[in-house]
N, C-alpha and C. Protein backbone atom coordinates (compact mmCIF):
# COMPACT_ATOMS: atom_id res chain seq x y z
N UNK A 1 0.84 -1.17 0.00
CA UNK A 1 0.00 0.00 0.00
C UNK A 1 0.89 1.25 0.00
N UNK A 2 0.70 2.27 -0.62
CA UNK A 2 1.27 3.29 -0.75
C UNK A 2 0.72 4.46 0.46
N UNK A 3 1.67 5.29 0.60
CA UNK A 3 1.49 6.57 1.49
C UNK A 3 0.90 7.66 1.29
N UNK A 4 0.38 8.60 0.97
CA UNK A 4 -0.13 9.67 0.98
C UNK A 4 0.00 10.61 1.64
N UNK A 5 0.79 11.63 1.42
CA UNK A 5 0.72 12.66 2.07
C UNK A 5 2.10 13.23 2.55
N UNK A 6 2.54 13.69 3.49
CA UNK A 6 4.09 14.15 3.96
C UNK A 6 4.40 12.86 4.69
N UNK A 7 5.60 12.60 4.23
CA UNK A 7 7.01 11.21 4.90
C UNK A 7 6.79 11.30 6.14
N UNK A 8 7.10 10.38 6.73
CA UNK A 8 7.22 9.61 8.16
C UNK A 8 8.55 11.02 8.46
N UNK A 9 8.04 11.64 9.87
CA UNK A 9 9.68 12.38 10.71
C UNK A 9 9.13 13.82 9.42
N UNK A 10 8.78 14.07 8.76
CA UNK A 10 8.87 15.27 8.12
C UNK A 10 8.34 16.84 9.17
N UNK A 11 7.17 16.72 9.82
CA UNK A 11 7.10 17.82 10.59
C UNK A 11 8.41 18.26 11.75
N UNK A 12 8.97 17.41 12.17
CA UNK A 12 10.47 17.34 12.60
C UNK A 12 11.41 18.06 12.19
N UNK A 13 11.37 17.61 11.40
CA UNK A 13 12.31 18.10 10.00
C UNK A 13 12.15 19.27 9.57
N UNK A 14 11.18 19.55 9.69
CA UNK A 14 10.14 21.12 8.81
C UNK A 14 10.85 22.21 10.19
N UNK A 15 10.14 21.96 11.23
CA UNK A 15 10.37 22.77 12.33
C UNK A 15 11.77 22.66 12.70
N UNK A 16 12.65 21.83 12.64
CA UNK A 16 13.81 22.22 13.04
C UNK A 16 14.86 23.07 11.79
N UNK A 17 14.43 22.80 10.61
CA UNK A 17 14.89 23.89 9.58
C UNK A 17 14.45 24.99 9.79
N UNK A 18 12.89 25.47 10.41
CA UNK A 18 12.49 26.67 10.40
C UNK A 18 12.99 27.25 11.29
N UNK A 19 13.40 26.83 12.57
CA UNK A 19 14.38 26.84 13.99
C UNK A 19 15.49 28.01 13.31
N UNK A 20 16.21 26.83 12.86
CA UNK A 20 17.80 27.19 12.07
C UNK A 20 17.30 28.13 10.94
N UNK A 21 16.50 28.27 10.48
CA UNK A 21 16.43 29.80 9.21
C UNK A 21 15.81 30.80 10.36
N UNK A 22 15.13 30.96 11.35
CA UNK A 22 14.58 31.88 12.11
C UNK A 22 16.03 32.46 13.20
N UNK A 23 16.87 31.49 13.08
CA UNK A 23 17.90 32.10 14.34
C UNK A 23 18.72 32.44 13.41
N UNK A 24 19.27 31.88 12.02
CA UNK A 24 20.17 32.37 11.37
C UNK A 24 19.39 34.04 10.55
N UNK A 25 18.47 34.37 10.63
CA UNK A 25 18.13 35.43 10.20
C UNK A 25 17.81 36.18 10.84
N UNK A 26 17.52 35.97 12.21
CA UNK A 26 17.00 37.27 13.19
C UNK A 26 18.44 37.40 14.12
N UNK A 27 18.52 36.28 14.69
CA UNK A 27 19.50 36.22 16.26
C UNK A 27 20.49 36.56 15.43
N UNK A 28 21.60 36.17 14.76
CA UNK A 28 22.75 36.43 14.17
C UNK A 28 22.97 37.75 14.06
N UNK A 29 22.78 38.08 12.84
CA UNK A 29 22.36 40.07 12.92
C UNK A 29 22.08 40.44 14.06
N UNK A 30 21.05 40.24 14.54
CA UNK A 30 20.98 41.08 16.31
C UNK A 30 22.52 41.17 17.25
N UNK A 31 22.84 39.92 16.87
CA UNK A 31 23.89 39.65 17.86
C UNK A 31 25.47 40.40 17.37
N UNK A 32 25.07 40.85 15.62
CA UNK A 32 26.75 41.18 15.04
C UNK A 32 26.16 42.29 15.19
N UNK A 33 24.98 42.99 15.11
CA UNK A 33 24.55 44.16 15.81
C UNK A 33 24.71 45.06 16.84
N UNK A 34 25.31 44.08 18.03
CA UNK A 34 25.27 44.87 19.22
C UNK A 34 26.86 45.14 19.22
N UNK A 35 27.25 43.46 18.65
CA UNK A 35 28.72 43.79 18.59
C UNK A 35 29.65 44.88 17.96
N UNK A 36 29.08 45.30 16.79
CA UNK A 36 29.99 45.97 15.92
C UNK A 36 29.59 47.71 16.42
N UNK A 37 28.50 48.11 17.19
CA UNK A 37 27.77 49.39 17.33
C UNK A 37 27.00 49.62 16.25
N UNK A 38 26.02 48.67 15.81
CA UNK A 38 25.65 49.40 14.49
C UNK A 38 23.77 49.69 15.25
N UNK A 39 23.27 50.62 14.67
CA UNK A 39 21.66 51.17 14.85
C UNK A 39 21.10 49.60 14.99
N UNK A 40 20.31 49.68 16.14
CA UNK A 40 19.31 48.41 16.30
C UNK A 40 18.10 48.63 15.78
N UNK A 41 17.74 47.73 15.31
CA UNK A 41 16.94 47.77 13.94
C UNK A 41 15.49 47.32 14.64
N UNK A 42 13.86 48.49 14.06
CA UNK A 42 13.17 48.41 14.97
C UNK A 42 12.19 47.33 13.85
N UNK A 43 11.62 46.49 14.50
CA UNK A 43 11.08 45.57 13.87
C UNK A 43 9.52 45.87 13.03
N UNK A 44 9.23 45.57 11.80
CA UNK A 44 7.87 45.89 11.12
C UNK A 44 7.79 47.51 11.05
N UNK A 45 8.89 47.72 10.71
CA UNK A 45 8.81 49.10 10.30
C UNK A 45 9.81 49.44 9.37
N UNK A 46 9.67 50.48 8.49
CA UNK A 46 10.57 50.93 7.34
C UNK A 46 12.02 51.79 7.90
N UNK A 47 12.84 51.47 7.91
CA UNK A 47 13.94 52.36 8.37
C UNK A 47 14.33 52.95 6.85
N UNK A 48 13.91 53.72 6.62
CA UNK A 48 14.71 54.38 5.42
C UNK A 48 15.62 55.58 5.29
N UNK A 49 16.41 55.57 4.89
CA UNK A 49 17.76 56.37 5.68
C UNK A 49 17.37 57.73 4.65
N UNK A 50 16.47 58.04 3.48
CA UNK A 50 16.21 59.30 3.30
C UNK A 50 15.35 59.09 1.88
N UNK A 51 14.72 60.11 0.92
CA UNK A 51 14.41 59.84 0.62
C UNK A 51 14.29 58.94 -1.15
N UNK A 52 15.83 59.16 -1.10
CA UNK A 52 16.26 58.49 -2.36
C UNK A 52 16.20 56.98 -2.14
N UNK A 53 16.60 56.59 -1.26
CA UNK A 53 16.03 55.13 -0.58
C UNK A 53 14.54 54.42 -0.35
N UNK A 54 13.93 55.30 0.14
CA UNK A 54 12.63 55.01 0.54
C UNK A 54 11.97 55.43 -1.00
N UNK A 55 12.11 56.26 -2.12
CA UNK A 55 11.63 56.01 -3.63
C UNK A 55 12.02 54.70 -4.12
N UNK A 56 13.66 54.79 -3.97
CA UNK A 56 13.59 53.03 -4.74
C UNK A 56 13.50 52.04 -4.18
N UNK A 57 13.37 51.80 -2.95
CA UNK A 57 12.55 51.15 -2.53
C UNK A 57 11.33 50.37 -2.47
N UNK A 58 10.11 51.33 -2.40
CA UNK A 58 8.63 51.20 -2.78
C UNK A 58 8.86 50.35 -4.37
N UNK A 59 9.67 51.15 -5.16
CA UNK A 59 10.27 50.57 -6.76
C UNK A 59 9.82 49.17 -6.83
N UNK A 60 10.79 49.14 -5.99
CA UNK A 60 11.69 47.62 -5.97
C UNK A 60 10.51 46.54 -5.48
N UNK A 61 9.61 47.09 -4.20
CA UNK A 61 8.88 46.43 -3.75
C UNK A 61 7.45 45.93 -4.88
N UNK A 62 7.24 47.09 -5.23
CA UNK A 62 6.56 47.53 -6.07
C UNK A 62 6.54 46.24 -7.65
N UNK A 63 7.84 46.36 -7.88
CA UNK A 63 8.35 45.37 -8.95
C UNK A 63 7.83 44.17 -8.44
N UNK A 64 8.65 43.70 -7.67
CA UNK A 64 8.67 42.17 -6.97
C UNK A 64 7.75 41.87 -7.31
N UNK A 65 5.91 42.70 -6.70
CA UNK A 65 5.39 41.84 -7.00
C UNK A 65 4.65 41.95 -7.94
N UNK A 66 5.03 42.74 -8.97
CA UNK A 66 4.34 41.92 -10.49
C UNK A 66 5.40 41.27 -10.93
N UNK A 67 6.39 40.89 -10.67
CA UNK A 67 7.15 39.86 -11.24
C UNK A 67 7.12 38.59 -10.95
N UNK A 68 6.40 38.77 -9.20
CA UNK A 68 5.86 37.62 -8.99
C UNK A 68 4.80 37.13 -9.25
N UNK A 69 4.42 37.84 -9.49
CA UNK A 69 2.46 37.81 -9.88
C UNK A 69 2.62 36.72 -11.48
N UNK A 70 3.42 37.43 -12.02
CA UNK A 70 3.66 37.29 -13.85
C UNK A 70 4.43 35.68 -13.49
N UNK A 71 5.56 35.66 -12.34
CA UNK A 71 6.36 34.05 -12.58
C UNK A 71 5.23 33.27 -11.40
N UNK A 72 4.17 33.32 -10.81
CA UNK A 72 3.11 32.36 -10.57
C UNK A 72 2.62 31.80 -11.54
N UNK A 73 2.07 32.91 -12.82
CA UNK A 73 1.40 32.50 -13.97
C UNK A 73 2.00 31.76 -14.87
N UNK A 74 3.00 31.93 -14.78
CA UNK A 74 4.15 31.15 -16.18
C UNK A 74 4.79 30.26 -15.64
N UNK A 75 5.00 30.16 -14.13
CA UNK A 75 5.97 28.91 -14.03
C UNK A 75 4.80 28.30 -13.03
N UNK A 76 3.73 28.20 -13.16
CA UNK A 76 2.34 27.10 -12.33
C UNK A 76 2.57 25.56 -12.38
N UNK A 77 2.97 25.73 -10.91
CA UNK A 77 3.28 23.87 -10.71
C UNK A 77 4.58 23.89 -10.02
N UNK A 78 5.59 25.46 -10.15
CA UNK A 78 6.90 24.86 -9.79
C UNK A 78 7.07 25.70 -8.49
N UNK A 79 6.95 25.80 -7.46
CA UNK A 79 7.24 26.24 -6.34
C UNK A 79 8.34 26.67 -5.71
N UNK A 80 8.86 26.06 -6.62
CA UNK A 80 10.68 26.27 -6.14
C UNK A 80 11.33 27.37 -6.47
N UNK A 81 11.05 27.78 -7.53
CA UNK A 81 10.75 28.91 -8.77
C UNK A 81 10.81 30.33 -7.38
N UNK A 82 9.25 30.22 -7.16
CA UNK A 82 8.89 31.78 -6.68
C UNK A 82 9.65 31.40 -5.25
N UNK A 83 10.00 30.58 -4.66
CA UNK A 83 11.00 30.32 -3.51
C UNK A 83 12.07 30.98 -3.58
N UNK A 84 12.64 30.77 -4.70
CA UNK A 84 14.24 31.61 -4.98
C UNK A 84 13.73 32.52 -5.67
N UNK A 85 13.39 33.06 -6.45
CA UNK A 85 12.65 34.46 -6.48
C UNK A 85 12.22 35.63 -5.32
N UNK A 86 11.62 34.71 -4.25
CA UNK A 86 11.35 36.13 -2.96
C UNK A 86 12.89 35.87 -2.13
N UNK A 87 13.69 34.98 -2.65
CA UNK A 87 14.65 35.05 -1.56
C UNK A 87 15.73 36.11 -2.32
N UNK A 88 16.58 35.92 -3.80
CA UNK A 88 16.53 36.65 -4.86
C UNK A 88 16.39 38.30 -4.14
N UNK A 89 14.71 38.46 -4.63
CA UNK A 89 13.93 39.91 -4.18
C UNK A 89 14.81 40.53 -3.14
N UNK A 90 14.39 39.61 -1.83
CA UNK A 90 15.18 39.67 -0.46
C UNK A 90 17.07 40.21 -0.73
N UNK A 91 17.41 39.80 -1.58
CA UNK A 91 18.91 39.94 -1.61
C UNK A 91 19.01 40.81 -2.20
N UNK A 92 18.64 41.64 -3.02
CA UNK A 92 18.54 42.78 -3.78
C UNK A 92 18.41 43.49 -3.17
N UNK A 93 17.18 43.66 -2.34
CA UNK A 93 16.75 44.64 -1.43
C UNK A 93 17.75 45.20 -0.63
N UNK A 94 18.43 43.85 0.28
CA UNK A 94 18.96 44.14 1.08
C UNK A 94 20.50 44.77 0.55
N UNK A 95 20.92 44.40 -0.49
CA UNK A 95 22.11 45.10 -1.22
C UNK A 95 21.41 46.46 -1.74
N UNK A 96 20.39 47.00 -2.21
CA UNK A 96 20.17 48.16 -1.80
C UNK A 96 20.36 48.84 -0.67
N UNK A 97 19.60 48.28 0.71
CA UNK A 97 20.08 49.02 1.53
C UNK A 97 21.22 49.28 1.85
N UNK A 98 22.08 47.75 1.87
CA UNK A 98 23.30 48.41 2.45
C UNK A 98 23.64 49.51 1.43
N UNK A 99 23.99 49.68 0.40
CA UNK A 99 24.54 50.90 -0.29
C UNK A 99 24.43 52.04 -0.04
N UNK A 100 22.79 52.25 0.66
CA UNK A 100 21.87 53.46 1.00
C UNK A 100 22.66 53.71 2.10
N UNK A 101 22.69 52.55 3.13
CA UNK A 101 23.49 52.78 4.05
C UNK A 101 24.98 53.21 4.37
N UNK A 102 25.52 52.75 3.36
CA UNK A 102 26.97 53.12 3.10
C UNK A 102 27.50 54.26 2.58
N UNK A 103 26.16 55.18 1.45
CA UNK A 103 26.62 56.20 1.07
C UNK A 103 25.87 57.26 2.11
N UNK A 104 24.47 56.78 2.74
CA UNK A 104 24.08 57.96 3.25
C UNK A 104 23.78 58.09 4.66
N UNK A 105 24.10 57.27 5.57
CA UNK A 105 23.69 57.01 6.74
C UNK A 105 24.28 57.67 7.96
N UNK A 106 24.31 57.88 8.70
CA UNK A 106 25.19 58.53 9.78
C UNK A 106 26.16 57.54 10.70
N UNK A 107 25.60 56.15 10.80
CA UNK A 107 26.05 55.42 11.77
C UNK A 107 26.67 54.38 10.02
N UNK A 108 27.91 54.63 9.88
CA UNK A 108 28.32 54.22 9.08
C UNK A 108 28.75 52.15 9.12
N UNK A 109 28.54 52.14 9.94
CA UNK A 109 28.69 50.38 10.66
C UNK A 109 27.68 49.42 10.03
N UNK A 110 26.11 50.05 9.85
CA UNK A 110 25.01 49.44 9.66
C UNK A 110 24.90 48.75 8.27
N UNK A 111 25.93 49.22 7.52
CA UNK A 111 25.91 48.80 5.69
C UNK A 111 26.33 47.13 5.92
N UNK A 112 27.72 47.04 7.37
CA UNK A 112 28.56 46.24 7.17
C UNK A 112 27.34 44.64 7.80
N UNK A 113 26.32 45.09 8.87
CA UNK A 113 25.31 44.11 8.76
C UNK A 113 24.12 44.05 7.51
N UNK A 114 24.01 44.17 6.96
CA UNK A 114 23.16 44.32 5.71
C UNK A 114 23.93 43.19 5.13
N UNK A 115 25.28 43.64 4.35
CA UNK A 115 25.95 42.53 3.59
C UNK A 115 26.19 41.79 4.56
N UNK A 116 26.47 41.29 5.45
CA UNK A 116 26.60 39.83 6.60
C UNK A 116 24.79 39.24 6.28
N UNK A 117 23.61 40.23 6.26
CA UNK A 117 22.73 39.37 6.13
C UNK A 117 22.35 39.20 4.48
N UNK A 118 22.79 39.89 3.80
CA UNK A 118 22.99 39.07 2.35
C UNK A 118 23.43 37.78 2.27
N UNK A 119 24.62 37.44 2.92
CA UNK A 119 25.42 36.35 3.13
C UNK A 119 24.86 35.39 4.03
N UNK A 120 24.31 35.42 4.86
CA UNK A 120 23.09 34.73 6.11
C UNK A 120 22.16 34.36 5.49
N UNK A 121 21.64 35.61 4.26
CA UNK A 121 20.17 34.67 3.17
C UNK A 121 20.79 33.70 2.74
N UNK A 122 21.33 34.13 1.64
CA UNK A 122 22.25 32.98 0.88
C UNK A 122 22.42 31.80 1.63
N UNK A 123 23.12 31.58 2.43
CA UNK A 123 23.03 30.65 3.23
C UNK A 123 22.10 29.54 3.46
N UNK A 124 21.07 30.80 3.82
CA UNK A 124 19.72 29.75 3.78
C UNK A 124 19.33 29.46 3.40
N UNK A 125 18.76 29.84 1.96
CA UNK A 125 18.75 29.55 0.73
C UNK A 125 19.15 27.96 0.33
N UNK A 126 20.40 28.30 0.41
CA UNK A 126 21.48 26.72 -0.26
C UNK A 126 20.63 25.60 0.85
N UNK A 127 20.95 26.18 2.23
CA UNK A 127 20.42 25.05 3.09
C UNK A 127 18.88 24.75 2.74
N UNK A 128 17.74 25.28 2.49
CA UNK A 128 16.21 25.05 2.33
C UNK A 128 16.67 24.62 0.59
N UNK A 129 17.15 24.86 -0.02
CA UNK A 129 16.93 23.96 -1.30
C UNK A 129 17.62 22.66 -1.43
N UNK A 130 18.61 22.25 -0.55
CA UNK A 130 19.07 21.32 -0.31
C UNK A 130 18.13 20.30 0.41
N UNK A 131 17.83 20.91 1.55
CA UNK A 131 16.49 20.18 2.39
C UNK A 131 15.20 19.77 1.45
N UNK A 132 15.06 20.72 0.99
CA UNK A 132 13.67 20.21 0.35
C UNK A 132 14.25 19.06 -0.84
N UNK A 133 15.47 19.27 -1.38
CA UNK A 133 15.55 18.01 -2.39
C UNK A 133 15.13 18.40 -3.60
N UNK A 134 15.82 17.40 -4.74
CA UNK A 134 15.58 17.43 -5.90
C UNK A 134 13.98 17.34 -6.18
């Protein structure tokens, strides 16, 4: 008889990856945060360091999602697709900011966590497409 549905041990599995992408993306940064002196970053809110940032910004956001809207429609069925796509989005973004941060910010430290969490997505990334499997 065959199985149906998610593998034997998979909710396990699910939650302890989400564990390890929730601490490698929040706690890490927080923690190279306090270390280095850089601005602590206030949560669900826009920090935009002025307003050339906060225009391309909205842009960018703005883009994402008809690009996502447009790769739901054209790539229907592949999930994996718009997965690395908002992560992608995510890395862009955040290499925007740091730049914003680097050319215009006052607390000049804050660019250098931005690219550490470019490098922290990425990361996760490789690890959740590895996990999930061919």
């Amino acid at each position: 008889m065959e199985h149906y549905g998610m593998p034997e041990g998979f909710w396990q599995e699910f939650w302890l990856v989400m564990g390890a992408v929730i601490f490698i993306i929040t706690v890490i940064p927080a923690i190279i945060r306090k270390r280095i002196g850089a601005d602590k970053k206030k949560w669900f809110s826009y920090n935009h360091v002025n307003e050339f940032y906060e225009k391309y910004d909205w842009m960018l956001r703005v883009s994402f999602i008809v690009v996502f809207i447009i790769g739901a429609i054209v790539f229907y069925g592949k999930p994996l697709f718009l997965l690395v796509l908002s992560f992608v989005f995510h890395m862009i973004q955040l290499a925007f900011q740091s730049y914003s941060e680097w050319r215009f910010a006052e607390n000049r430290k804050n660019y250098i966590v931005s690219l550490i969490e470019i490098v922290l997505l990425f990361i996760v990334l490789i690890g959740v497409l590895l996990w999930l499997g061919p």
